[in-house]
PDB file of N, CA and C in Angstrom:
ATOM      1  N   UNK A   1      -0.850 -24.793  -9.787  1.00  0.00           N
ATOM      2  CA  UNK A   1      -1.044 -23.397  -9.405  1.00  0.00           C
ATOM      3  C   UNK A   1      -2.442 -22.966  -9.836  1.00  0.00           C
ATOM      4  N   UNK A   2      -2.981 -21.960  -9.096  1.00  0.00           N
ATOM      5  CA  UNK A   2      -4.186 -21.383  -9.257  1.00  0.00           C
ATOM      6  C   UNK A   2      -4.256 -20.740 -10.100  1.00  0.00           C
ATOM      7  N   UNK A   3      -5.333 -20.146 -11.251  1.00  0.00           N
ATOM      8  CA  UNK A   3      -5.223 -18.995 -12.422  1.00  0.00           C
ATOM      9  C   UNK A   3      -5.802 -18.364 -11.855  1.00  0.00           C
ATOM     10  N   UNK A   4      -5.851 -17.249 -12.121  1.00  0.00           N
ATOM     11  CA  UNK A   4      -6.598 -16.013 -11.962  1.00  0.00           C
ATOM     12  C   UNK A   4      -8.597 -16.282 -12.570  1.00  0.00           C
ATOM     13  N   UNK A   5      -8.420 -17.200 -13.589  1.00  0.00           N
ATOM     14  CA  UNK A   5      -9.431 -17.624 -13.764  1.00  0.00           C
ATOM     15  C   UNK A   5     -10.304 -18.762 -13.195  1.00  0.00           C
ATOM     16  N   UNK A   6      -9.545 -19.453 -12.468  1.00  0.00           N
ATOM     17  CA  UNK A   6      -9.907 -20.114 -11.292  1.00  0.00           C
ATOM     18  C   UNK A   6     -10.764 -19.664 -10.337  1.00  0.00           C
ATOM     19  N   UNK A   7      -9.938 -18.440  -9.697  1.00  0.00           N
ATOM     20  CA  UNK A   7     -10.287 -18.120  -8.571  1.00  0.00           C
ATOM     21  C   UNK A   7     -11.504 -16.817  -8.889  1.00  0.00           C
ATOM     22  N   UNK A   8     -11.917 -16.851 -10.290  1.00  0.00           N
ATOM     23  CA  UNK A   8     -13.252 -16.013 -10.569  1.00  0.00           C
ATOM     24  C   UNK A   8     -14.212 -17.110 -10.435  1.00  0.00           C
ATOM     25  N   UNK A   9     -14.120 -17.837 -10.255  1.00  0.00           N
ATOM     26  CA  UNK A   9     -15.168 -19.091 -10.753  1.00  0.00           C
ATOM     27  C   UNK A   9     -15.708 -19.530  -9.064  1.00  0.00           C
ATOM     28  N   UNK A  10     -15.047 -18.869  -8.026  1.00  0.00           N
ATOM     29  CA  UNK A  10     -15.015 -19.702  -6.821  1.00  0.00           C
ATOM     30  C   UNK A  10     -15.908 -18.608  -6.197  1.00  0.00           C
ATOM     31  N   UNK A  11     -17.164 -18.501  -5.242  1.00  0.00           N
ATOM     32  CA  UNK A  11     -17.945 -17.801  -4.632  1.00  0.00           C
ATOM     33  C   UNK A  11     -17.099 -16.848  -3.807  1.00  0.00           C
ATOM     34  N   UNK A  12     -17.499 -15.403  -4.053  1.00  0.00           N
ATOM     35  CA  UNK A  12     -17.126 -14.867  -2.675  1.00  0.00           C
ATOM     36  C   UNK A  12     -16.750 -15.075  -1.663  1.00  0.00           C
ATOM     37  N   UNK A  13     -17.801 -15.963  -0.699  1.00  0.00           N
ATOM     38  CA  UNK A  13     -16.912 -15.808   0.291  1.00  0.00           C
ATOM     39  C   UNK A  13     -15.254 -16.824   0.227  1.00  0.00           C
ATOM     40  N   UNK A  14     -15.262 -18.248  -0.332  1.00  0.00           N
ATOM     41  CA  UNK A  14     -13.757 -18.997  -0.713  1.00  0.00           C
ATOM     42  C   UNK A  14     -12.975 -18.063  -1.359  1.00  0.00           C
ATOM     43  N   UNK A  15     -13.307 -16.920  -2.651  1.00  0.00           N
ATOM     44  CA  UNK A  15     -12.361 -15.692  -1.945  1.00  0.00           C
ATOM     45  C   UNK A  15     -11.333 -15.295  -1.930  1.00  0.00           C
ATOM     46  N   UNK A  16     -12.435 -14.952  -0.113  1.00  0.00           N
ATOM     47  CA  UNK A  16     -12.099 -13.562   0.465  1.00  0.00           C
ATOM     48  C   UNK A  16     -11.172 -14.854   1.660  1.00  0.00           C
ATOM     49  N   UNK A  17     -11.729 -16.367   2.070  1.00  0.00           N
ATOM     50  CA  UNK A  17     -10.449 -16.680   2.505  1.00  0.00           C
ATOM     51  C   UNK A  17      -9.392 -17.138   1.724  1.00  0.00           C
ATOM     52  N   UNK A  18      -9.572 -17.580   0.392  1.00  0.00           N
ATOM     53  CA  UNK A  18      -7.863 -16.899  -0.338  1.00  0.00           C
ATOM     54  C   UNK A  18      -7.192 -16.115  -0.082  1.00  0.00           C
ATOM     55  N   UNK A  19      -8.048 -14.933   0.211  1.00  0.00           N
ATOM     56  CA  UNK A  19      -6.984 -13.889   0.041  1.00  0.00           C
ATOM     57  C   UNK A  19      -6.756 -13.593   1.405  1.00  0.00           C
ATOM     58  N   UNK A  20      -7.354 -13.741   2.302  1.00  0.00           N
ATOM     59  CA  UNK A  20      -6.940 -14.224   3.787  1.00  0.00           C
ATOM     60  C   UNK A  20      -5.143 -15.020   4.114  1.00  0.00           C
ATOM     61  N   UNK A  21      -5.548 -16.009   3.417  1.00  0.00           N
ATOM     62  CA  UNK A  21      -4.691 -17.510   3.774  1.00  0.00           C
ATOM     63  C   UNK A  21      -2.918 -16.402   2.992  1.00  0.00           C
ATOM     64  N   UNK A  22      -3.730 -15.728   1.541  1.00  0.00           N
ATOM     65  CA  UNK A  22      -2.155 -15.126   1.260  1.00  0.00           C
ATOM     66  C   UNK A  22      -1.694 -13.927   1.923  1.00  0.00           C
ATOM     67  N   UNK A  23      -2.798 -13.202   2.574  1.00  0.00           N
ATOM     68  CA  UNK A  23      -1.806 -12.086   3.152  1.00  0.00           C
ATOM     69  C   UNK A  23      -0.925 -12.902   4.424  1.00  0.00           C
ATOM     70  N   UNK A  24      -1.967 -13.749   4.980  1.00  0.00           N
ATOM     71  CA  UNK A  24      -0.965 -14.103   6.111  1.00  0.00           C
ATOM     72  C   UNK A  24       0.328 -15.066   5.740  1.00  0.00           C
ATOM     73  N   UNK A  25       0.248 -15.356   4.759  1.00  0.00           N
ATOM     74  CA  UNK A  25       1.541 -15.577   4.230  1.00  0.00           C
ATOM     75  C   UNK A  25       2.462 -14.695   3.755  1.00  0.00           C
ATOM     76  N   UNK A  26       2.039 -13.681   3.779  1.00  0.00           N
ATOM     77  CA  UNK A  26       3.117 -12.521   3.285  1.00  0.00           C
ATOM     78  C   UNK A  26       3.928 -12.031   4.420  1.00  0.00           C
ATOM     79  N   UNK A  27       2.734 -11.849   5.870  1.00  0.00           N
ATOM     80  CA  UNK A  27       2.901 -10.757   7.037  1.00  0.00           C
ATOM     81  C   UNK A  27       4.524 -11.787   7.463  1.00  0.00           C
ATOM     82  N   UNK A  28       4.083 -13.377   7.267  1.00  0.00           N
ATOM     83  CA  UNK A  28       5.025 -13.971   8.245  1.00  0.00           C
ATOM     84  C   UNK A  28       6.311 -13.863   7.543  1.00  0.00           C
ATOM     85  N   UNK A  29       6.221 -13.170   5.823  1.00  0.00           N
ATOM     86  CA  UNK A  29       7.443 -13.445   5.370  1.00  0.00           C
ATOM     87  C   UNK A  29       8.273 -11.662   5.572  1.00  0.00           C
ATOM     88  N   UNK A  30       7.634 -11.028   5.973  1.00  0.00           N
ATOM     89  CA  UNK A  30       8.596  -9.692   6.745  1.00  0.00           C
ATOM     90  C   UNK A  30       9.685  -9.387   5.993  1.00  0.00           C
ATOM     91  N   UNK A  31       9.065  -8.982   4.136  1.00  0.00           N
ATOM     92  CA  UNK A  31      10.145  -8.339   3.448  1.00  0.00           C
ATOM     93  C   UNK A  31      11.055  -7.296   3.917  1.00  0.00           C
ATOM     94  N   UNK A  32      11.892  -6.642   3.324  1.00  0.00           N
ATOM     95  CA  UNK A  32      13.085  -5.848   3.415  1.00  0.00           C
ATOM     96  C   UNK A  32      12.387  -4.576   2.508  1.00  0.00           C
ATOM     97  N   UNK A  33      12.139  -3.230   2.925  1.00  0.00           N
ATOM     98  CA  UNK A  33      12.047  -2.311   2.376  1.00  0.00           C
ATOM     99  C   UNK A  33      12.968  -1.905   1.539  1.00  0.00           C
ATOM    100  N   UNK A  34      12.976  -1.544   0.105  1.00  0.00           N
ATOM    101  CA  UNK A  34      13.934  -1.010  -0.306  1.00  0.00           C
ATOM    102  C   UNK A  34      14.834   0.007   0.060  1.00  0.00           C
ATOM    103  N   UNK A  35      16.197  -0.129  -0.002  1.00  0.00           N
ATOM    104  CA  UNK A  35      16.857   1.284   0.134  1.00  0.00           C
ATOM    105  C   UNK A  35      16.127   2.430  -0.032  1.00  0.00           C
ATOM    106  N   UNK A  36      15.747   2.672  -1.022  1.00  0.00           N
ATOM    107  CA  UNK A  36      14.769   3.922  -1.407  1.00  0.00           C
ATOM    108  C   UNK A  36      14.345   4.597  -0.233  1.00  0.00           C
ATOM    109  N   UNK A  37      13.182   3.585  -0.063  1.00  0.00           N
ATOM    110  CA  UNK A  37      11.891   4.100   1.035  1.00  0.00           C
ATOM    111  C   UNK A  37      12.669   5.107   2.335  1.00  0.00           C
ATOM    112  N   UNK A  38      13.579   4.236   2.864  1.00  0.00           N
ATOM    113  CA  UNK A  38      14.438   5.383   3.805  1.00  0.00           C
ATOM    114  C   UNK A  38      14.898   6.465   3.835  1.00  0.00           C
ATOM    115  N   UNK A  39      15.605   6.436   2.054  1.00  0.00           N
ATOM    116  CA  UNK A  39      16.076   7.989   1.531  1.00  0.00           C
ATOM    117  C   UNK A  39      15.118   8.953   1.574  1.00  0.00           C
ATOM    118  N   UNK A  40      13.768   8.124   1.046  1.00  0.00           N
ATOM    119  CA  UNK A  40      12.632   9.475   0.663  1.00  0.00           C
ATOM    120  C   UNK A  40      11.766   9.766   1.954  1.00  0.00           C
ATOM    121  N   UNK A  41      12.142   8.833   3.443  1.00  0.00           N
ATOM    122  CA  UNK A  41      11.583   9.044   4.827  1.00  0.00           C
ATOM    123  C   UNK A  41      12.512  10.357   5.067  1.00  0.00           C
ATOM    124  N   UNK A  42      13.945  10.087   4.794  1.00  0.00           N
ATOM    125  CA  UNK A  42      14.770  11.193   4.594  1.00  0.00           C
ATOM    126  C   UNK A  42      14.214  12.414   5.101  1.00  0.00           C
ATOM    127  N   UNK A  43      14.271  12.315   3.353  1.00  0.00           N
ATOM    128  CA  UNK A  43      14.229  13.708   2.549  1.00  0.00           C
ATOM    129  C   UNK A  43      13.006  14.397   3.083  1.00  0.00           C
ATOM    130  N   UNK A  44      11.919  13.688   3.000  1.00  0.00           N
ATOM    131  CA  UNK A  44      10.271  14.342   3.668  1.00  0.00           C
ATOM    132  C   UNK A  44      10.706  14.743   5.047  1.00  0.00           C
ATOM    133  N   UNK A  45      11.248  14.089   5.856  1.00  0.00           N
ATOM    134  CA  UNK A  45      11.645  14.605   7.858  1.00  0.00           C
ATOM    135  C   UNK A  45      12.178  16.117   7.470  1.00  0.00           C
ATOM    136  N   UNK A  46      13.434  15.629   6.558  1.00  0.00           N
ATOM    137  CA  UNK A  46      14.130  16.952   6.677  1.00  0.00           C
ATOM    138  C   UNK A  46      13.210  18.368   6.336  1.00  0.00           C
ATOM    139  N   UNK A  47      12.553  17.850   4.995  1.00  0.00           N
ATOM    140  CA  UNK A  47      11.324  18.809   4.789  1.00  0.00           C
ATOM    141  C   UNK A  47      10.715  19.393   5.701  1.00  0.00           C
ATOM    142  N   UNK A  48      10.042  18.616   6.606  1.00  0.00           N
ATOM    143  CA  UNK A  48       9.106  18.651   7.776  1.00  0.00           C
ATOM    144  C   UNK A  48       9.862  20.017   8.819  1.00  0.00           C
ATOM    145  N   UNK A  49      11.165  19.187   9.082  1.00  0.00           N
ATOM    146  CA  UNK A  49      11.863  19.693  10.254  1.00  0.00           C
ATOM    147  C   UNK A  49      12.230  21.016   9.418  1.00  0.00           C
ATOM    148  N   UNK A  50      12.767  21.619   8.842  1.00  0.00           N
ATOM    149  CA  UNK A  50      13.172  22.858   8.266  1.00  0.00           C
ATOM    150  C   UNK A  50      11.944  23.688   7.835  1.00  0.00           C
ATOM    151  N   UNK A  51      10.381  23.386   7.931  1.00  0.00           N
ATOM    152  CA  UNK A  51       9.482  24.411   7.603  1.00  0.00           C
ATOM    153  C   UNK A  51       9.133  24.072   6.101  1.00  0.00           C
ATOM    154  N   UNK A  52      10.161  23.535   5.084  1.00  0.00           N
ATOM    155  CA  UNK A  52       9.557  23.593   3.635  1.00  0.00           C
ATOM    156  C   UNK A  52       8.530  22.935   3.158  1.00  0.00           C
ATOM    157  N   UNK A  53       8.437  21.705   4.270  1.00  0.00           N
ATOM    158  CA  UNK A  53       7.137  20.767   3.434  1.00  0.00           C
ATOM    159  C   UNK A  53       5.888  21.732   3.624  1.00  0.00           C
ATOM    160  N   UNK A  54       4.918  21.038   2.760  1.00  0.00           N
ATOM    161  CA  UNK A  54       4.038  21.714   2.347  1.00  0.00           C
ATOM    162  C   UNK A  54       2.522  20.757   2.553  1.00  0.00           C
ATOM    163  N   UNK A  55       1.563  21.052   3.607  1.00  0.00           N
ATOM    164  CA  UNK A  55       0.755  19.673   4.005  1.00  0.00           C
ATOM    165  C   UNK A  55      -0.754  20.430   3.097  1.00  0.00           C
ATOM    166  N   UNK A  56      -1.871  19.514   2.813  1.00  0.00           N
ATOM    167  CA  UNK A  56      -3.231  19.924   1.862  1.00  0.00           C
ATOM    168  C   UNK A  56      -3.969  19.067   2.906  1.00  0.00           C
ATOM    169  N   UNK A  57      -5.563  19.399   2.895  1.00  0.00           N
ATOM    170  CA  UNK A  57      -6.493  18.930   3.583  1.00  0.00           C
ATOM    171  C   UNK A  57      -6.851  17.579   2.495  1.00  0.00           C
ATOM    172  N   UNK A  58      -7.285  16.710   3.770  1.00  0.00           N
ATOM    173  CA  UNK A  58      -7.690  15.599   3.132  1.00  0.00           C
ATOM    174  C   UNK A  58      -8.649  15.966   1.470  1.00  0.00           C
ATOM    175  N   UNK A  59      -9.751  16.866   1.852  1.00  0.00           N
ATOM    176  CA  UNK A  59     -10.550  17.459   0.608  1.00  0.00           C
ATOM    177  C   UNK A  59      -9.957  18.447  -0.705  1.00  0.00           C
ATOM    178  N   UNK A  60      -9.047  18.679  -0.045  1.00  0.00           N
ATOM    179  CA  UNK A  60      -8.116  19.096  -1.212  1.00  0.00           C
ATOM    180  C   UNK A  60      -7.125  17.884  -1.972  1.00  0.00           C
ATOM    181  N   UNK A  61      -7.276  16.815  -1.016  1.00  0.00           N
ATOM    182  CA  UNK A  61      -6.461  15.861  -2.207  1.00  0.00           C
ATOM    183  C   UNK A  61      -7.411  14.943  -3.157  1.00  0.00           C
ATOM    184  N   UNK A  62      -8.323  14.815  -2.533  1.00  0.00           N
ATOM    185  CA  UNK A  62      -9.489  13.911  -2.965  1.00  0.00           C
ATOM    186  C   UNK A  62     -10.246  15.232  -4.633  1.00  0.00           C
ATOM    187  N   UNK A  63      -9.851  16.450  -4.452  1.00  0.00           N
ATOM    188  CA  UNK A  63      -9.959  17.604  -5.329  1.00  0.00           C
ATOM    189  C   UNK A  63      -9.020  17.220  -6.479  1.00  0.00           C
ATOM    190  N   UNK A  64      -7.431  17.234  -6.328  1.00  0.00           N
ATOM    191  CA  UNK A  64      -6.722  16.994  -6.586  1.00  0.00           C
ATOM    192  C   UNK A  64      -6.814  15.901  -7.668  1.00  0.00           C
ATOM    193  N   UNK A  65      -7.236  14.749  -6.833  1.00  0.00           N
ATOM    194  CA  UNK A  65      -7.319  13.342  -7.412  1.00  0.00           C
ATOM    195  C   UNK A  65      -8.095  13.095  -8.318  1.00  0.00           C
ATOM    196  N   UNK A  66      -9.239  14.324  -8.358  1.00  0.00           N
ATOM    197  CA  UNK A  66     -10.799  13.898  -9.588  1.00  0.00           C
ATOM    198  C   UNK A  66     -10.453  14.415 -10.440  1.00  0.00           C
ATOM    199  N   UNK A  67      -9.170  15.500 -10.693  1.00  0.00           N
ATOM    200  CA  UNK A  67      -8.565  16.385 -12.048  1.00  0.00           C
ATOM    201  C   UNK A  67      -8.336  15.689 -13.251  1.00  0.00           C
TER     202      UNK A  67
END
């Protein structure tokens, strides 16, 4: 197996196709979202659809985020 210290030692561009070669090993493995994620697609629609959610401009989150 590869270390993490390995793959500092290897030039840029060998990498950036590492990390190439593993996403496309991930895409083909087409995990299972947790239960969760659906509940909280949920809960936000229902938000949406009833008026309560509450949306901020992109520059207000990036505001937000430097606090």
């Amino acid at each position: 197996m590869i270390s993490p210290s390995d793959l500092l030692e290897l030039p840029l561009d060998e990498r950036l196709k590492c990390m190439e070669v593993l996403w496309d090993s991930l895409r083909e493995a087409e995990p299972d979202s947790p239960g969760w994620h659906g509940e909280v697609l949920a809960e936000r629609r229902a938000k949406i659809e009833s008026g309560e959610a509450k949306f901020i401009s992109g520059n207000e989150l990036k505001k937000r985020l430097q606090r």
